[in-house]
C-alpha atoms as a PDB file:
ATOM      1  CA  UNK A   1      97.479 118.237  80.896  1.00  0.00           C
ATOM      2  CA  UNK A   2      96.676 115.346  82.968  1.00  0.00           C
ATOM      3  CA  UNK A   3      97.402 112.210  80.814  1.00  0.00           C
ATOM      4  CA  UNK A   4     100.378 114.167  78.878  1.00  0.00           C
ATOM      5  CA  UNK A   5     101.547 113.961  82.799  1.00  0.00           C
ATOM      6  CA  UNK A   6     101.018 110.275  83.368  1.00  0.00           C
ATOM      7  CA  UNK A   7     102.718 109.624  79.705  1.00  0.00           C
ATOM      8  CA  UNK A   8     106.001 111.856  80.131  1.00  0.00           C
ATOM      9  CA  UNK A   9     105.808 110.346  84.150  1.00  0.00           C
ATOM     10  CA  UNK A  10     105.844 106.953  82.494  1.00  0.00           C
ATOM     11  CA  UNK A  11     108.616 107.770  79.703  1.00  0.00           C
ATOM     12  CA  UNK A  12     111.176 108.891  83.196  1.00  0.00           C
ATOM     13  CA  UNK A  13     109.981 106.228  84.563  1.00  0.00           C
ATOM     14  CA  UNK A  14     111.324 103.276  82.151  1.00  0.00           C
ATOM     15  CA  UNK A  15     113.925 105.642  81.467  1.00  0.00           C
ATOM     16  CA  UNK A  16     115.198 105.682  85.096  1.00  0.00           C
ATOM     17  CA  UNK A  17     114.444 102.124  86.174  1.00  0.00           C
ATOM     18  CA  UNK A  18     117.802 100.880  85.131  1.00  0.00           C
ATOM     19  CA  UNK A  19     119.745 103.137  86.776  1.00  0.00           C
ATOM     20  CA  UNK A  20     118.241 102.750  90.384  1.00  0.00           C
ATOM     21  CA  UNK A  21     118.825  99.039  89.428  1.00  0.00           C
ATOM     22  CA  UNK A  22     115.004  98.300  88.681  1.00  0.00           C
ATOM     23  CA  UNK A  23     116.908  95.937  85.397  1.00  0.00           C
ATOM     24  CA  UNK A  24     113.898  93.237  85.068  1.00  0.00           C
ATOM     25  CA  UNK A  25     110.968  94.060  82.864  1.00  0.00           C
ATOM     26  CA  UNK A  26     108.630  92.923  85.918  1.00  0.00           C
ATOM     27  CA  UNK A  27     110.528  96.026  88.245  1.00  0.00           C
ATOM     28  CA  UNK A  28     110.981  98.400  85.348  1.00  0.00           C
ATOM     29  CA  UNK A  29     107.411  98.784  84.569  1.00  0.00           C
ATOM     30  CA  UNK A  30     106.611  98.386  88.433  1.00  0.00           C
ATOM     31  CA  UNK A  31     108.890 101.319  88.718  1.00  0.00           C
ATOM     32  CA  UNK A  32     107.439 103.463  85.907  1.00  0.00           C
ATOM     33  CA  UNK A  33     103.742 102.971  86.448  1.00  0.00           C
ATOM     34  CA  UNK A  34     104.725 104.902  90.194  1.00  0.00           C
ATOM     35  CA  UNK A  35     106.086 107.237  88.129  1.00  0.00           C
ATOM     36  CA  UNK A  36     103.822 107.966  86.057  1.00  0.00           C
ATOM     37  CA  UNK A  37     101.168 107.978  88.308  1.00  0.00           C
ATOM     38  CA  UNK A  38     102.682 110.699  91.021  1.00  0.00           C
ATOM     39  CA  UNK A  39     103.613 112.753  88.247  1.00  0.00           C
ATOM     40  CA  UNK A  40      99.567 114.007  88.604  1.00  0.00           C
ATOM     41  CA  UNK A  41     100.013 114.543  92.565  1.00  0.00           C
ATOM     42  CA  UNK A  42     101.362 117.811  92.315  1.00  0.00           C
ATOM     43  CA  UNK A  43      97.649 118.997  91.256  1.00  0.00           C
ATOM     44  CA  UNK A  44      96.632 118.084  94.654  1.00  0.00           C
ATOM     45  CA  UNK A  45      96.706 121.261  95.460  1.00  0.00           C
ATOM     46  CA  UNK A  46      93.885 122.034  93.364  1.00  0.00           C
ATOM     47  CA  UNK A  47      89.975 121.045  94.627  1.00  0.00           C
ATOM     48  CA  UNK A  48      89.198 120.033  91.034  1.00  0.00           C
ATOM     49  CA  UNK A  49      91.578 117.795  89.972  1.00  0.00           C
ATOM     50  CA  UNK A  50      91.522 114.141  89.453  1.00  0.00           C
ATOM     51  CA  UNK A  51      94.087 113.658  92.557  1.00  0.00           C
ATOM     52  CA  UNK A  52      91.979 115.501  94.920  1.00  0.00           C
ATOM     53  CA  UNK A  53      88.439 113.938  93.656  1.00  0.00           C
ATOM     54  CA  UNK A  54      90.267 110.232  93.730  1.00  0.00           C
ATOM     55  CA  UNK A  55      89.013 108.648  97.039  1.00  0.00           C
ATOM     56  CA  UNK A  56      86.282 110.991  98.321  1.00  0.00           C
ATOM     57  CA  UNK A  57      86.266 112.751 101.136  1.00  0.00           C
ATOM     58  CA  UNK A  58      89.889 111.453 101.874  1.00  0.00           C
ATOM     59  CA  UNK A  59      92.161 112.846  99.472  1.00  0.00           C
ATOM     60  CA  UNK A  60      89.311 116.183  99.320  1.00  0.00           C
ATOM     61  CA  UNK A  61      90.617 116.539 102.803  1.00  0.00           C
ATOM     62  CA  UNK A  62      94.330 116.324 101.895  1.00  0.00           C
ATOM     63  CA  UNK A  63      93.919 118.654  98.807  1.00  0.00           C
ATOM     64  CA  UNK A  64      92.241 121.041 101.747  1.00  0.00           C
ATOM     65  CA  UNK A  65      95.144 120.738 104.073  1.00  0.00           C
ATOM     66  CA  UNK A  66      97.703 121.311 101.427  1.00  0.00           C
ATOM     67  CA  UNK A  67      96.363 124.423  99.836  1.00  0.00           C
ATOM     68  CA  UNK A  68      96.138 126.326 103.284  1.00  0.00           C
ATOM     69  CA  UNK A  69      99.453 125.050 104.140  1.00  0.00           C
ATOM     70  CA  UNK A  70     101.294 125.751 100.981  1.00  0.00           C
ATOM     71  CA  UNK A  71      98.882 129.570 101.537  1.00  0.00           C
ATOM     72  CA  UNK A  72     100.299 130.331 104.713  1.00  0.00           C
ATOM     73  CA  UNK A  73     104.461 129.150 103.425  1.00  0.00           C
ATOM     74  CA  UNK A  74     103.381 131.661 100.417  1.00  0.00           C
ATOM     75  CA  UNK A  75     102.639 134.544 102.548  1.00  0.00           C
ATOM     76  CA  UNK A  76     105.386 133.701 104.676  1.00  0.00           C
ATOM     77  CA  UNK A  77     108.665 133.730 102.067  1.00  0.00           C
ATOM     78  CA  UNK A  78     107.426 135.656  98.830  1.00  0.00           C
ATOM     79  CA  UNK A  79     109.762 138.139  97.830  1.00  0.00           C
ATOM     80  CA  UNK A  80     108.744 141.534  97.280  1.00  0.00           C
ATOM     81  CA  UNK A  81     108.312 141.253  93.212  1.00  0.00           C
ATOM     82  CA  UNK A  82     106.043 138.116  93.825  1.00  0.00           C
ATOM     83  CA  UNK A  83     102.295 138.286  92.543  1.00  0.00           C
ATOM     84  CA  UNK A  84      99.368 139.630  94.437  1.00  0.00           C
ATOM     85  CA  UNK A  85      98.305 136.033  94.396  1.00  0.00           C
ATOM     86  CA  UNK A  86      96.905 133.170  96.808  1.00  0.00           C
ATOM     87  CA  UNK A  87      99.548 130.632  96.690  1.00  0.00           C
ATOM     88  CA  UNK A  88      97.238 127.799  97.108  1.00  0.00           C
ATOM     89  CA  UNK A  89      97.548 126.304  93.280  1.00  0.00           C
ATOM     90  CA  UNK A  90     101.221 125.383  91.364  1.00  0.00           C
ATOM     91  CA  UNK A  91     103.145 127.210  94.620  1.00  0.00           C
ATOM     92  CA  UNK A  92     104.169 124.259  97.154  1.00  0.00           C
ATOM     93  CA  UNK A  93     103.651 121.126  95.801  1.00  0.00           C
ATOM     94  CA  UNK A  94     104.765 121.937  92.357  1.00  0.00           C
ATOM     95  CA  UNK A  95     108.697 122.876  94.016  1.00  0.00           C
ATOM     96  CA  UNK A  96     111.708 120.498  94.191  1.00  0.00           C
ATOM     97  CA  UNK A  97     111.655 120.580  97.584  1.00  0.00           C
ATOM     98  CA  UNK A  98     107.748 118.882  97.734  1.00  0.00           C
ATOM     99  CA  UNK A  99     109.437 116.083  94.858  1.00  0.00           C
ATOM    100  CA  UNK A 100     112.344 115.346  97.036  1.00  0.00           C
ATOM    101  CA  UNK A 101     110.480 115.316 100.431  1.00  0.00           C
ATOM    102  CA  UNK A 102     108.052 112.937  99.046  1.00  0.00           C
ATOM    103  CA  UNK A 103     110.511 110.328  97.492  1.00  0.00           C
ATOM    104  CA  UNK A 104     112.236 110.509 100.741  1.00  0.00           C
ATOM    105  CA  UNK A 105     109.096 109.327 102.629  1.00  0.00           C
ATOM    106  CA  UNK A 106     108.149 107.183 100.290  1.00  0.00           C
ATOM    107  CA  UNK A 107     111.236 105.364 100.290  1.00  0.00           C
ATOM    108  CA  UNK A 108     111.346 105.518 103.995  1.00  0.00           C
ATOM    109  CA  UNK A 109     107.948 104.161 104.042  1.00  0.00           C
ATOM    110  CA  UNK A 110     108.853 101.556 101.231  1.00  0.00           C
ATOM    111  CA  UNK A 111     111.577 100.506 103.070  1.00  0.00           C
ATOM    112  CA  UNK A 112     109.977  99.653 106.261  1.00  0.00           C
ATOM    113  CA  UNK A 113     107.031  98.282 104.885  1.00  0.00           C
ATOM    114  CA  UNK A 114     108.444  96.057 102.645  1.00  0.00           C
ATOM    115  CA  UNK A 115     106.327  94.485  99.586  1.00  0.00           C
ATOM    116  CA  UNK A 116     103.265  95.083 100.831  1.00  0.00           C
ATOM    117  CA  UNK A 117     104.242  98.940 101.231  1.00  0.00           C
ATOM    118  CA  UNK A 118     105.738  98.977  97.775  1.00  0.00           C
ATOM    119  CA  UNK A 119     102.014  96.991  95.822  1.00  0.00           C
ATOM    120  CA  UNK A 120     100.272 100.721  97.964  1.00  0.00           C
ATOM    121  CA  UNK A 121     102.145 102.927  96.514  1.00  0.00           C
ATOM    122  CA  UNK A 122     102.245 101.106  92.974  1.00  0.00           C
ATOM    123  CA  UNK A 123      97.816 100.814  93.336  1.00  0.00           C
ATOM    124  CA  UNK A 124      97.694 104.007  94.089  1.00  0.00           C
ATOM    125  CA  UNK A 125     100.430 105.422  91.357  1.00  0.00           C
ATOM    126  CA  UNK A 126      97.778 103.094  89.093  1.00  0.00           C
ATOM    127  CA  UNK A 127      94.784 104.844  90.318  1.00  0.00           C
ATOM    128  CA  UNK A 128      96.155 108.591  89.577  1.00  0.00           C
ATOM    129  CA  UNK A 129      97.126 107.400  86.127  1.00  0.00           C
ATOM    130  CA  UNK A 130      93.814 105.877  85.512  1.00  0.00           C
ATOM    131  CA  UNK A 131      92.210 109.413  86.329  1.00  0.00           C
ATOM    132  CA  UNK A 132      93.925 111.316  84.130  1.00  0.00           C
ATOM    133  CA  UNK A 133      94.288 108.718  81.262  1.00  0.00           C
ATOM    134  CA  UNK A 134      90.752 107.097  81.464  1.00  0.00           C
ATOM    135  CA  UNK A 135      88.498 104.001  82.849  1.00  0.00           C
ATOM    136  CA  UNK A 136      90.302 102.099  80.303  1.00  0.00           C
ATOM    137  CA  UNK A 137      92.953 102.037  82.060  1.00  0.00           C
ATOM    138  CA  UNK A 138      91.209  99.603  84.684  1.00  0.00           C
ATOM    139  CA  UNK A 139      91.400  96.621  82.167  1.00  0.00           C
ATOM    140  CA  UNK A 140      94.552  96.977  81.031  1.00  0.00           C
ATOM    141  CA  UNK A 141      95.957  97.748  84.506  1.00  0.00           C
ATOM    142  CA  UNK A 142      94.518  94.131  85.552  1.00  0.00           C
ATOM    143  CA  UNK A 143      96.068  92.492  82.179  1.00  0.00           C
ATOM    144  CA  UNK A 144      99.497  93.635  83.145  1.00  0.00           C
ATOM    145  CA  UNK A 145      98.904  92.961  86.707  1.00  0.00           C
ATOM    146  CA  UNK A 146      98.018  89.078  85.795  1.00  0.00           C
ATOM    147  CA  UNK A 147     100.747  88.727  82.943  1.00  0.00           C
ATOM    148  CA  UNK A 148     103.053  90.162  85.914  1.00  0.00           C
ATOM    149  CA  UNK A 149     101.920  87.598  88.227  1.00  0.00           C
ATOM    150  CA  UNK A 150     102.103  85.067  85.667  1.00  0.00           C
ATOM    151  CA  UNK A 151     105.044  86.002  83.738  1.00  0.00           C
ATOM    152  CA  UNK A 152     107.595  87.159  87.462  1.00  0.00           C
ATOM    153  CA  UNK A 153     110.099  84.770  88.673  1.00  0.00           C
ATOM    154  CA  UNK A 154     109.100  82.916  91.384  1.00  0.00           C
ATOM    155  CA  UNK A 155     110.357  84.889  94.072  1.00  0.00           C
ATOM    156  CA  UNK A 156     108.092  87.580  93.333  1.00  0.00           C
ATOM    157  CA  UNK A 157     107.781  89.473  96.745  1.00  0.00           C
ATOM    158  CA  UNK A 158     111.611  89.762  96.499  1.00  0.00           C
ATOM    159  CA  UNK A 159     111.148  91.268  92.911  1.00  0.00           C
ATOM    160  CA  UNK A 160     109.404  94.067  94.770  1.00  0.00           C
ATOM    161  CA  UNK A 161     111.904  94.517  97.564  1.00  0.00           C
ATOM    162  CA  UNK A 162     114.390  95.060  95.398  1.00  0.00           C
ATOM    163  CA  UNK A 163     112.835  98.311  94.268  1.00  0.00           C
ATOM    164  CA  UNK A 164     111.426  99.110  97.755  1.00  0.00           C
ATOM    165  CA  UNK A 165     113.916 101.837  98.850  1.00  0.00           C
ATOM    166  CA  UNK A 166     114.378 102.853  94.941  1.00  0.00           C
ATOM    167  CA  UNK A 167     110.328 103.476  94.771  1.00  0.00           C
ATOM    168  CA  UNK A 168     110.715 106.592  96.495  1.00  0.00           C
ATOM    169  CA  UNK A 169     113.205 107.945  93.074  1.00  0.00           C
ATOM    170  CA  UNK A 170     109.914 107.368  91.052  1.00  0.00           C
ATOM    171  CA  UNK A 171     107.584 109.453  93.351  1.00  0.00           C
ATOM    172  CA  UNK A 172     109.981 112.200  93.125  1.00  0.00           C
ATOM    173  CA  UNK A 173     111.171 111.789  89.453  1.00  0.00           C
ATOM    174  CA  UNK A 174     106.853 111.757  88.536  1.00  0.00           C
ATOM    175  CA  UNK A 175     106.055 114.660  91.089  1.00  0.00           C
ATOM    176  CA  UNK A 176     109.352 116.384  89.500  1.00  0.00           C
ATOM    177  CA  UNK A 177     108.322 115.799  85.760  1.00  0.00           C
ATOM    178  CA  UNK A 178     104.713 117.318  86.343  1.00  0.00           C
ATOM    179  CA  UNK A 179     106.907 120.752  87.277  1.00  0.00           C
ATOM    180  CA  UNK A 180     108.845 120.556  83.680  1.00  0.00           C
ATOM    181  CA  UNK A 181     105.740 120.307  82.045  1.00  0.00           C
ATOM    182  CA  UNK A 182     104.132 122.721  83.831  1.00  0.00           C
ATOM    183  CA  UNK A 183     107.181 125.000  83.184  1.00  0.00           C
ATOM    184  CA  UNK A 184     106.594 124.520  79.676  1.00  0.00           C
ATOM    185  CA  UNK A 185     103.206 126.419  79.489  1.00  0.00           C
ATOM    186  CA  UNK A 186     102.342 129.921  79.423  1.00  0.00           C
ATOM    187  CA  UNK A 187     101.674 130.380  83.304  1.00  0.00           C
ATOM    188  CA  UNK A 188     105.142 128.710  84.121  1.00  0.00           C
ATOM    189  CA  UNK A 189     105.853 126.854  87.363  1.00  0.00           C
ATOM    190  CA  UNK A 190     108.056 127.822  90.254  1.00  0.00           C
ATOM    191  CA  UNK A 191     109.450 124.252  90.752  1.00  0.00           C
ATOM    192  CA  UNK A 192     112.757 126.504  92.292  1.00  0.00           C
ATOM    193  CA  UNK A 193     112.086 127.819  95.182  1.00  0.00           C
ATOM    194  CA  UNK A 194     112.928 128.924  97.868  1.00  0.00           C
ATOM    195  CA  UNK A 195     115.620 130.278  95.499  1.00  0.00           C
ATOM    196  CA  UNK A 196     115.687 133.825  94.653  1.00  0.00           C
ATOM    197  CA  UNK A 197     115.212 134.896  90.835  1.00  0.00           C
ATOM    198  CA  UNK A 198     114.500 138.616  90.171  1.00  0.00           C
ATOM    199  CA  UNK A 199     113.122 139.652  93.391  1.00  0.00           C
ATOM    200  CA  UNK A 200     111.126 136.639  93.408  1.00  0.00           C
ATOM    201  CA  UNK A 201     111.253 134.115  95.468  1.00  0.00           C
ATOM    202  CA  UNK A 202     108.499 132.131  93.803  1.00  0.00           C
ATOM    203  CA  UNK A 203     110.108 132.647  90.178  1.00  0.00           C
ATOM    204  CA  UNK A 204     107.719 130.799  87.366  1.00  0.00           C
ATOM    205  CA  UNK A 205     110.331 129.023  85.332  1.00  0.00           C
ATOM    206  CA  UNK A 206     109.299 129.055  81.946  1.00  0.00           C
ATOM    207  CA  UNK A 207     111.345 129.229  78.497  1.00  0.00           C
ATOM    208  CA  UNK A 208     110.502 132.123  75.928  1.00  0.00           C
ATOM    209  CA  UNK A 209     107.388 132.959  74.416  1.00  0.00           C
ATOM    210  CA  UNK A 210     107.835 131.143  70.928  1.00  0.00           C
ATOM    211  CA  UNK A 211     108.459 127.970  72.643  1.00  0.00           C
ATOM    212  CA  UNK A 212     105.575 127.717  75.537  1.00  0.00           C
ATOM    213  CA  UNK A 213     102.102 126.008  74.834  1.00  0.00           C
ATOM    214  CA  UNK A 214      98.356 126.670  76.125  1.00  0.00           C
ATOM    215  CA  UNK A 215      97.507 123.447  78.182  1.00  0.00           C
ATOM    216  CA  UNK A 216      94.965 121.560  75.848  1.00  0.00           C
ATOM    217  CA  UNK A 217      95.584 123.074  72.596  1.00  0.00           C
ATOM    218  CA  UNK A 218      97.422 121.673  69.165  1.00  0.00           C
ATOM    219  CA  UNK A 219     100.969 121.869  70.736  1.00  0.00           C
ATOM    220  CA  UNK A 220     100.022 119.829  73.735  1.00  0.00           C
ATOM    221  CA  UNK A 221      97.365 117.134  71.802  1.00  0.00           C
ATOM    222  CA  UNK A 222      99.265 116.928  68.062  1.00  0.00           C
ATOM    223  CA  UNK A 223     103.024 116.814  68.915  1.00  0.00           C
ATOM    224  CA  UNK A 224     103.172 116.507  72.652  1.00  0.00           C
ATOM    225  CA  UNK A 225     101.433 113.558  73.071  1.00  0.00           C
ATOM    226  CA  UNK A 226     101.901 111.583  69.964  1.00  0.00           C
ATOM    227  CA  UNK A 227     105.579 111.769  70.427  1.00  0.00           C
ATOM    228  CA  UNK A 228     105.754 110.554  73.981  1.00  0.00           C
ATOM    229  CA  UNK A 229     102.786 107.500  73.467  1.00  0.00           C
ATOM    230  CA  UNK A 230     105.281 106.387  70.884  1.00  0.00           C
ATOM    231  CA  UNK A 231     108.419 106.655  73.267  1.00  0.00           C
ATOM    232  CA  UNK A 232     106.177 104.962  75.952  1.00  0.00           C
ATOM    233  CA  UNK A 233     106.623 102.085  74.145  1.00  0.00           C
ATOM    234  CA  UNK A 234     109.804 102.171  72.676  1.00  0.00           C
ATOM    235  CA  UNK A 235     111.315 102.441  76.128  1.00  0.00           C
ATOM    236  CA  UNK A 236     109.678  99.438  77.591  1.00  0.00           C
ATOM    237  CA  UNK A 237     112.701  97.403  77.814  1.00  0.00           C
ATOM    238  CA  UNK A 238     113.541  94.437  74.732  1.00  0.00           C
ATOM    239  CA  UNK A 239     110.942  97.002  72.221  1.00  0.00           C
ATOM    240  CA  UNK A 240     113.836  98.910  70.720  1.00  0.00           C
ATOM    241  CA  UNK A 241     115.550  95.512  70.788  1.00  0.00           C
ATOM    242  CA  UNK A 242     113.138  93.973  69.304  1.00  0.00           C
ATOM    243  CA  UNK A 243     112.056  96.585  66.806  1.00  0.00           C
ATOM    244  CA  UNK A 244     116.142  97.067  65.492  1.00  0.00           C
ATOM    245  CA  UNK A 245     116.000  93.571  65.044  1.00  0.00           C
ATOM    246  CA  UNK A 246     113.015  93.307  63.284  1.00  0.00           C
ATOM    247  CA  UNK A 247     113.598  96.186  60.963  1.00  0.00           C
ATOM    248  CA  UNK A 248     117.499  95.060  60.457  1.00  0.00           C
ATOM    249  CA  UNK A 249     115.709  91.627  59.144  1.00  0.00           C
ATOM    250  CA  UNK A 250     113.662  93.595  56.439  1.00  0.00           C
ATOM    251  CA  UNK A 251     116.593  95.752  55.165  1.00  0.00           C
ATOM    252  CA  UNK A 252     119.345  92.940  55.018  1.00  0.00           C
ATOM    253  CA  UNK A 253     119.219  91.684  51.430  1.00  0.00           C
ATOM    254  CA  UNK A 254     118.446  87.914  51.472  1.00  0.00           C
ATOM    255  CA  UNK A 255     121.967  86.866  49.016  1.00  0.00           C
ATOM    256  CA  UNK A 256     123.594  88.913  52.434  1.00  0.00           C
ATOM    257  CA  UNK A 257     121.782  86.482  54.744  1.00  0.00           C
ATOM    258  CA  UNK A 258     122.582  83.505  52.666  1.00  0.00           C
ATOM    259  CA  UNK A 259     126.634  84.013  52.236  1.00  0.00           C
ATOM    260  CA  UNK A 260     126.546  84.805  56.484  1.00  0.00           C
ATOM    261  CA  UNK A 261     125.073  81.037  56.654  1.00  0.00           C
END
């Protein structure tokens, strides 16, 4: 599921940016590409995934650290209904808590380390995306980052302090959007706890049977994706603007457009 991640990470992201007060197309899509990059860090917790492989030894380290730790809180507080399982994968970092912690230390760190702190997190948001979604991504992610630097007001670095404290929303919304989708297959996710559901206290949200998908299958690649690469655009602020206006040109009879003159 990892670029159906980064694309619904994306979609909150642009969808977000205004309220936090990201209102520029420069900070929206600074804001978003966080998003939609941290909304592939929950799989840290796995040794396989792109987040784990994405600077060596490094982040192999991390995903180490994080799967005994979110082991031992497992063995610690499940409930006496929870599964005879490890607790090492989709347990600790795929919770609320993990989202909210995060975006609190990110925009903490953000904060403090002004612009410079807010381009790290953004690179590196850019770099989980670009596992999941392909070396393609490289390019394009250096097109956008030129027309940003060419296309930004002037006072660029206070663009990105502007968003610094905010930044720390889009690690948490991305980290938080990777649960929903997760909760949205057949193994569920238990983005809830420490909350108690039915004896558990590591309860795998999930909606009913008819309406959960197998990660990789039609659901996911046929209507999953196609709907949200469309809205990726769309949401990119002045598109639906643009594309009203456009289509509003084509359907307006030309006598109408000649008595309005």
């Amino acid at each position: 599921m990892g670029r159906t991640h980064a694309l619904t990470g994306w979609c909150a992201g642009l969808a977000l940016a205004p309220v936090v007060g990201a209102g520029t197309v420069h900070q929206a899509v600074v804001f978003a590409a966080t998003t939609a990059g941290f909304a592939l860090l929950p799989d840290l917790d796995h040794p396989g995934a792109r987040a784990s492989k994405l600077l060596g030894w490094f982040t192999g380290a991390i995903s180490w650290l994080l799967r005994r730790v979110s082991a031992a809180l497992y063995a610690l507080t499940k409930g006496p209904r929870d599964e005879k399982v490890t607790g090492k994968h989709r347990h600790l970092s795929h919770t609320v808590l993990f989202a909210v912690g995060l975006g609190f230390l990110t925009s903490w760190g953000t904060t403090e380390g002004g612009p410079w702190a807010v381009f790290g997190v953004v690179v590196l948001g850019l770099l989980l995306a670009e596992g999941a979604l392909g070396d393609w991504l490289l390019p394009v992610s250096g097109a956008a980052v030129g027309w940003w630097v060419w296309t930004a007001p002037p006072d660029k670095t206070a663009q990105l302090a502007e968003i610094s404290g905010w930044l720390g929303v889009a690690v948490a919304a991305g980290c938080f959007v990777h649960c929903l989708g997760d909760a949205l297959t057949e193994s569920g996710c238990p983005f809830l706890f420490p909350i108690p559901i039915a004896g558990e206290t590591w309860y795998e949200i999930r909606p009913p049977k008819p309406l959960r998908f197998r990660t990789g299958k039609n659901v996911e690649n046929r209507l999953i994706f196609p709907v949200f690469a469309i809205a990726a655009v769309v949401l990119i602020p002045g598109v639906w603007d643009y594309l009203f206006t456009t289509v509003q040109g084509f359907l307006t009879p030309d006598g109408t457009q000649t008595a309005v003159h």
